[in-house]
N, C-alpha and C. Protein backbone atom coordinates (compact mmCIF):
# COMPACT_ATOMS: atom_id res chain seq x y z
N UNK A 1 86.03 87.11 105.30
CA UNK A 1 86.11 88.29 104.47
C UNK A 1 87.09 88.02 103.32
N UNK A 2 86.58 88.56 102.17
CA UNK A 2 87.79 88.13 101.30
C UNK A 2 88.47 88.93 101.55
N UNK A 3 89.83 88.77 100.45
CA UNK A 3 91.02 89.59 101.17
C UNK A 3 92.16 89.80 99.24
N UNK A 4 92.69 90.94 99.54
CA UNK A 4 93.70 90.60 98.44
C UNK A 4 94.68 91.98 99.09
N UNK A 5 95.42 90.44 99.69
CA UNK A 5 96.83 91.63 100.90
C UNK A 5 97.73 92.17 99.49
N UNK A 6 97.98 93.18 100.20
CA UNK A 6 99.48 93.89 99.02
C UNK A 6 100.54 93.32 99.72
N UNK A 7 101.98 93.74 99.29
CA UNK A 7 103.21 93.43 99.71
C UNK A 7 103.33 93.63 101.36
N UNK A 8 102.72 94.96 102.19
CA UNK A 8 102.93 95.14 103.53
C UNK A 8 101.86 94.75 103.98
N UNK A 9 101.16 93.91 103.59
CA UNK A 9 99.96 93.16 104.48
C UNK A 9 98.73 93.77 104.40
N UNK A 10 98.32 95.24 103.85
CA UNK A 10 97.39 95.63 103.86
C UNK A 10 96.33 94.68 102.99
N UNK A 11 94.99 94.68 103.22
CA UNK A 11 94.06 94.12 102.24
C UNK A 11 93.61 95.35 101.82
N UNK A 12 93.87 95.40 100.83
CA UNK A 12 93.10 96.03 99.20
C UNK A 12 91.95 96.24 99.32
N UNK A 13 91.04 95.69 99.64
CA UNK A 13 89.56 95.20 99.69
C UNK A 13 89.00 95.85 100.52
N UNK A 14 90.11 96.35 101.90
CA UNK A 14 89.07 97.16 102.77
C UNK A 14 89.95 97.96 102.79
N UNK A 15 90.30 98.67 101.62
CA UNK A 15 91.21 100.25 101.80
C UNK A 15 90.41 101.28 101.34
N UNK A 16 89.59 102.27 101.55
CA UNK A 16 89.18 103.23 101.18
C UNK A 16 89.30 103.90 99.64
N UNK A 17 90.82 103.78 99.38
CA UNK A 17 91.55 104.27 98.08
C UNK A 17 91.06 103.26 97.03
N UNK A 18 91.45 102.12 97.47
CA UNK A 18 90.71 100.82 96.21
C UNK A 18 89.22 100.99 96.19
N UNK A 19 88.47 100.73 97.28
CA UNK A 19 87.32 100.38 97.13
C UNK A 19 86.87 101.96 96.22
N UNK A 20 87.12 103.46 96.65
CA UNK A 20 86.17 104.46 95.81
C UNK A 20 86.72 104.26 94.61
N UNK A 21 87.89 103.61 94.26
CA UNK A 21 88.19 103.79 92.39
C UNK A 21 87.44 102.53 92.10
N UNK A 22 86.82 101.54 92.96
CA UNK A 22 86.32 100.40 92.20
C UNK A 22 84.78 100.29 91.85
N UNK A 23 84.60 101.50 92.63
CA UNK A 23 82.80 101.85 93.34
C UNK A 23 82.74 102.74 92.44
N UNK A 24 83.68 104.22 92.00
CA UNK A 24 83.96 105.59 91.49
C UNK A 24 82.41 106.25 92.53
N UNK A 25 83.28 106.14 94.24
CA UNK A 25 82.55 106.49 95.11
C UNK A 25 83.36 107.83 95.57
N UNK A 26 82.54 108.72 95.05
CA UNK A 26 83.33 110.20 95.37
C UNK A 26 82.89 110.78 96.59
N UNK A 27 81.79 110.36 97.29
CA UNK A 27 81.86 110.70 99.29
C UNK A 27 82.45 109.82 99.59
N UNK A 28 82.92 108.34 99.50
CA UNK A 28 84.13 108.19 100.09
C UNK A 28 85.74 108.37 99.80
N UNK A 29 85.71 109.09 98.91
CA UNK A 29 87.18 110.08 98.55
C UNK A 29 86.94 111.17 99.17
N UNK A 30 85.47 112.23 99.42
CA UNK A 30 85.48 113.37 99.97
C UNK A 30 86.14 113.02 101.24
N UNK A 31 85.42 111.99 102.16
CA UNK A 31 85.39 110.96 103.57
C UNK A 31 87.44 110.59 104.02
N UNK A 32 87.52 110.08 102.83
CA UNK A 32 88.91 109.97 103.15
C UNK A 32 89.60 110.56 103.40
N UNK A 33 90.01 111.49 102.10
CA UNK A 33 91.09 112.68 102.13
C UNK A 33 90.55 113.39 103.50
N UNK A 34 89.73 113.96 103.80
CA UNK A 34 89.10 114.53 105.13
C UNK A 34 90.27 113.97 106.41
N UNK A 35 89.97 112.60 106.41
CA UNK A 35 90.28 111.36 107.35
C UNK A 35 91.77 111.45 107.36
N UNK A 36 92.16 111.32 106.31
CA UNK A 36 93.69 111.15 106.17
C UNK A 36 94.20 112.40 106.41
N UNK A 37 93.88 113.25 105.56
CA UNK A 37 94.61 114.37 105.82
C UNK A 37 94.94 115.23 107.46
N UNK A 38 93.92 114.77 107.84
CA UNK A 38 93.28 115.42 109.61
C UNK A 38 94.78 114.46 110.40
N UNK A 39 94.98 113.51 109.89
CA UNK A 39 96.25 112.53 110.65
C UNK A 39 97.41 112.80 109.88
N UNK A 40 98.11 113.80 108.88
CA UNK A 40 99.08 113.92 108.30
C UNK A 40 99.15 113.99 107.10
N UNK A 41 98.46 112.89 106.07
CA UNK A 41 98.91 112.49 104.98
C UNK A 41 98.11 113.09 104.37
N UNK A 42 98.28 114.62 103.63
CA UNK A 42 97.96 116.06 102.68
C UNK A 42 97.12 115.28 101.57
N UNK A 43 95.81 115.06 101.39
CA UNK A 43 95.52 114.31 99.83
C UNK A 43 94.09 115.00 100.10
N UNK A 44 93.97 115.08 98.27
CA UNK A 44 92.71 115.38 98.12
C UNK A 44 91.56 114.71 97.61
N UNK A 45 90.39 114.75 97.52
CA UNK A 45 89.65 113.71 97.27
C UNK A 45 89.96 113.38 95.92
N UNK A 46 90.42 114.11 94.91
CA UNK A 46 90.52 113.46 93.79
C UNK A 46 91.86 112.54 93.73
N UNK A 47 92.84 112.58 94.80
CA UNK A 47 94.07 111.67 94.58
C UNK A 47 93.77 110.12 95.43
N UNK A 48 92.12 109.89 96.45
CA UNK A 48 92.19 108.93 96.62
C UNK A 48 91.26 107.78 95.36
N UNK A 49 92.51 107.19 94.85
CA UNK A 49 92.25 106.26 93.92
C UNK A 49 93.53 105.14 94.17
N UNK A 50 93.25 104.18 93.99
CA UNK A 50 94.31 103.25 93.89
C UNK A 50 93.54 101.48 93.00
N UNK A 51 94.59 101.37 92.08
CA UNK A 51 94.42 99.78 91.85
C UNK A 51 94.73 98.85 92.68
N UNK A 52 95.76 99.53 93.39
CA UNK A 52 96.50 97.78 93.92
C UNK A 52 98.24 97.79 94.05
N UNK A 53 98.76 97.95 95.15
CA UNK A 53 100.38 98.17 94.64
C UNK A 53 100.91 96.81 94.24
N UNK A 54 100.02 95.82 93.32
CA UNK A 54 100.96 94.86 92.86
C UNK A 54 100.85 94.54 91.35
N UNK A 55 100.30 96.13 90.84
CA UNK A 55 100.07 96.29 89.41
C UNK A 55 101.30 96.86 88.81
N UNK A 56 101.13 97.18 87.57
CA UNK A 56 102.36 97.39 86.80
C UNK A 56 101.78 98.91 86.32
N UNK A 57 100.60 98.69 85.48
CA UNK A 57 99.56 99.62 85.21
C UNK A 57 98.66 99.83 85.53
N UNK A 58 98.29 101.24 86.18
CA UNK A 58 97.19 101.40 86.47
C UNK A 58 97.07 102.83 87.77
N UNK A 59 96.49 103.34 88.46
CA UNK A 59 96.53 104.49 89.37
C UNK A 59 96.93 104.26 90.58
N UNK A 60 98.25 104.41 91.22
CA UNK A 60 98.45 104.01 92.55
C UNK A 60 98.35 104.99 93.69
N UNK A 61 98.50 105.26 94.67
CA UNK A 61 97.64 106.17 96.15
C UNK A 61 99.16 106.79 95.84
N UNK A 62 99.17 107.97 95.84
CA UNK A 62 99.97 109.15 95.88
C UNK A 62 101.39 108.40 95.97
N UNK A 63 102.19 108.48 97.12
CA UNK A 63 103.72 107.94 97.41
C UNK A 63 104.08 106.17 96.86
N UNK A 64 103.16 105.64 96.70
CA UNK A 64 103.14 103.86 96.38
C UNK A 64 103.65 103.60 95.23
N UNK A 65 104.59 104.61 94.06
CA UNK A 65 105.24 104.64 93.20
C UNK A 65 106.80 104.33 93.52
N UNK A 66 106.80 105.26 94.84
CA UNK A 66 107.78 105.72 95.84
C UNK A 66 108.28 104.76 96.53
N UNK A 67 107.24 103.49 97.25
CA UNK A 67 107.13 103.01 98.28
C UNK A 67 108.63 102.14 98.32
N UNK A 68 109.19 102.04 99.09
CA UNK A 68 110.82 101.21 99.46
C UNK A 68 110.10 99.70 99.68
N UNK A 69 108.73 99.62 100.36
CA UNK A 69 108.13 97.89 100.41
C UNK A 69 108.11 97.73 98.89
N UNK A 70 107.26 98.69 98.11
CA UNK A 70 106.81 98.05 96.66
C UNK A 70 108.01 98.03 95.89
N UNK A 71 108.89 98.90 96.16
CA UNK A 71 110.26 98.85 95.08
C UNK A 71 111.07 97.46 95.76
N UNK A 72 110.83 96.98 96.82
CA UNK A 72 111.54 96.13 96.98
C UNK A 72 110.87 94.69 96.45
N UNK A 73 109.62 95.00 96.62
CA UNK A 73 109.13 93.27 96.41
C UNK A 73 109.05 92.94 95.05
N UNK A 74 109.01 93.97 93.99
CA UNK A 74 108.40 93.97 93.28
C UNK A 74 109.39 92.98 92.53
N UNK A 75 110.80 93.51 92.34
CA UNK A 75 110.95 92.65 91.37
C UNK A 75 111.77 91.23 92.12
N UNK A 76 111.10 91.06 93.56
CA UNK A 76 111.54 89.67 94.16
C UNK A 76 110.41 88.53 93.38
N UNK A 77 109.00 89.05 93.22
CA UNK A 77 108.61 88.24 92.38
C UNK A 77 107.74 87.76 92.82
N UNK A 78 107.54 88.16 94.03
CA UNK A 78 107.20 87.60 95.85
C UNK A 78 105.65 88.52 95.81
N UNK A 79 104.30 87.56 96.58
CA UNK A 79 102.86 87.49 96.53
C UNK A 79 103.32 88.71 97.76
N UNK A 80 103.78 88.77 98.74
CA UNK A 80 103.46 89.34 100.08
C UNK A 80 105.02 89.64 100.77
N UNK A 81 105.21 90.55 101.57
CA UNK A 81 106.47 90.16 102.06
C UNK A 81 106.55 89.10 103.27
N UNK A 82 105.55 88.86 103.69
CA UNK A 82 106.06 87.16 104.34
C UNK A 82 106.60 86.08 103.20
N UNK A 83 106.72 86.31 102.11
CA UNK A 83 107.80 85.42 101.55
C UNK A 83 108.96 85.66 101.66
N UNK A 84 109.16 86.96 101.78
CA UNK A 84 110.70 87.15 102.03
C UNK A 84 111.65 86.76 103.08
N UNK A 85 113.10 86.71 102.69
CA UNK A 85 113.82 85.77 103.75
C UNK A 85 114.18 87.09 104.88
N UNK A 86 114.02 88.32 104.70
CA UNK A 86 114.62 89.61 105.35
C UNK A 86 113.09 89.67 106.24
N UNK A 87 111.69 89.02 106.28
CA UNK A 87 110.52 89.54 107.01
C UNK A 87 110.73 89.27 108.13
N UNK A 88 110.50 90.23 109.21
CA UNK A 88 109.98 91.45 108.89
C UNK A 88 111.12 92.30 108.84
N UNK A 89 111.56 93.20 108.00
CA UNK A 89 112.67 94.06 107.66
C UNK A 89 112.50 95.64 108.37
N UNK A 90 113.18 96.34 108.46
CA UNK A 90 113.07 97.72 108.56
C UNK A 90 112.27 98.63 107.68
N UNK A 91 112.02 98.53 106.39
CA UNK A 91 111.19 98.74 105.54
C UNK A 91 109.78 98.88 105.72
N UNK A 92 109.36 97.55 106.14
CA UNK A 92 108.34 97.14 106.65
C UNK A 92 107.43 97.99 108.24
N UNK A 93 108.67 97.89 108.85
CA UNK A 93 108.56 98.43 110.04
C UNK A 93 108.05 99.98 110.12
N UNK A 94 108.80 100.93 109.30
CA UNK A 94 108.89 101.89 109.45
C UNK A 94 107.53 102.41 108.67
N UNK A 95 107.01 101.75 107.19
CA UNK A 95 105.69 102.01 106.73
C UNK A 95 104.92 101.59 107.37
N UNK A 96 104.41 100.75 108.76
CA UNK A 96 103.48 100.54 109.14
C UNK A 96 103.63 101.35 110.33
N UNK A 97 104.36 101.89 110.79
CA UNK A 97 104.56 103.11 112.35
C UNK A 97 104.13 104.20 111.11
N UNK A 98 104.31 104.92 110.04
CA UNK A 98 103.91 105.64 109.11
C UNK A 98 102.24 105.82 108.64
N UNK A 99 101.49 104.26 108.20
CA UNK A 99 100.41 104.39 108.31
C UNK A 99 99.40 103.88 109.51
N UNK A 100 100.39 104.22 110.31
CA UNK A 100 99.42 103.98 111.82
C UNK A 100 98.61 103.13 111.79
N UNK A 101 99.27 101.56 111.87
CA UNK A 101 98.10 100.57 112.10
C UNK A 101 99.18 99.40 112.07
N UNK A 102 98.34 98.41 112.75
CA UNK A 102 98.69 97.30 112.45
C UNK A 102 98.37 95.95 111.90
N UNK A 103 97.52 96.49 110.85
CA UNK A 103 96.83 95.41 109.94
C UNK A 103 97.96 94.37 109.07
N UNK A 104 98.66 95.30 108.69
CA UNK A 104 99.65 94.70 108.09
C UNK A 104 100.51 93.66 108.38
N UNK A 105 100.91 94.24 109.46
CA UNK A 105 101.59 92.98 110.16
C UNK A 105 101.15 91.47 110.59
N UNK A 106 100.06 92.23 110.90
CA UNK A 106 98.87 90.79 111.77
C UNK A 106 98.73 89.83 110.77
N UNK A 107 98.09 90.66 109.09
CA UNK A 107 98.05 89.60 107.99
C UNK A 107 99.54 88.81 108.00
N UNK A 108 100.46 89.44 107.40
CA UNK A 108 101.69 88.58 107.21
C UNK A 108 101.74 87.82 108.03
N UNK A 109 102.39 88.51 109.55
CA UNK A 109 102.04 87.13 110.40
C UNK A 109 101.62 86.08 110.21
N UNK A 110 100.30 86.16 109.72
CA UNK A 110 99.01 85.11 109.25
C UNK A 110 99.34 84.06 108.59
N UNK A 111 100.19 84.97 107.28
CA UNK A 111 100.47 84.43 106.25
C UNK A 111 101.65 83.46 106.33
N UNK A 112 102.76 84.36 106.74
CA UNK A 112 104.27 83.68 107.21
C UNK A 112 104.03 82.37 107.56
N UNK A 113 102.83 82.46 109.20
CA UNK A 113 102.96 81.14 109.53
C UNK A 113 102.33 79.87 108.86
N UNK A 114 101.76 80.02 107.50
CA UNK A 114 101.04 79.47 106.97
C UNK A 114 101.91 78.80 105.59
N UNK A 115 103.23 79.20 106.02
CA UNK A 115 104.06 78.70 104.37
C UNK A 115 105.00 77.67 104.60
C-alpha cells in the first residue's frame, strides 16, 4: 500500500479527511463527521478536509494547527517522529490514546527500526 506517514505515524493516504479533500468526496465527509463525532471529536462534514500535517499551506483537520506533535516536529526538520532523539515522547503518547488507535505507532516503529 502506498503510504505518506505524517509526523505521528498516521498515513495520509488512508485518512478519511485527506482522501474526501483529494476525491472532494462529500458522503465520505457526511460518513466521517457521523463516525467521528459518535466517538467524541464534534466535526462537521464540511470541516473534514485535510492536506497533510506536513504542509505549510493549505487546509488542515480542525486541532492539527494546534497539534503539540506538529508544533514540535515541524521546525525539527524531521520526515516522521521516529527521527527524533525524544521517540517515543509523551506527546506522542497522549495523541494516539486521543485518536484511539494504534496505527501510528506501529508505522514509526516500522520506520525507527529501519534508520
Amino acid at each position: 500500500m502506498e503510504e505518506n506517514i505524517s509526523f505521528c505515524g498516521l498515513n495520509c493516504f488512508s485518512c478519511p479527511a485527506y482522501v474526501a479533500k483529494k476525491t472532494d468526496n462529500n458522503d465520505l465527509r457526511i460518513k466521517t463527521a457521523k463516525k467521528w463525532s459518535s466517538i467524541g471529536f464534534e466535526i462537521t462534514p464540511e470541516q473534514v478536509n485535510c492536506d497533510g500535517c506536513k504542509i505549510n499551506d493549505g487546509i488542515l483537520l480542525l486541532h492539527c494547527n494546534d497539534c503539540k506533535v506538529r508544533n514540535c516536529a515541524m521546525p525539527k526538520k524531521i520526515m516522521t517522529c521516529a527521527e527524533c532523539l525524544d521517540y517515543s515522547c509523551e506527546k506522542l503518547e497522549n495523541l494516539w490514546k486521543e485518536i484511539q488507535t494504534s496505527e501510528g505507532k506501529t508505522n514509526l516503529d516500522r520506520i525507527k527500526g529501519s534508520l
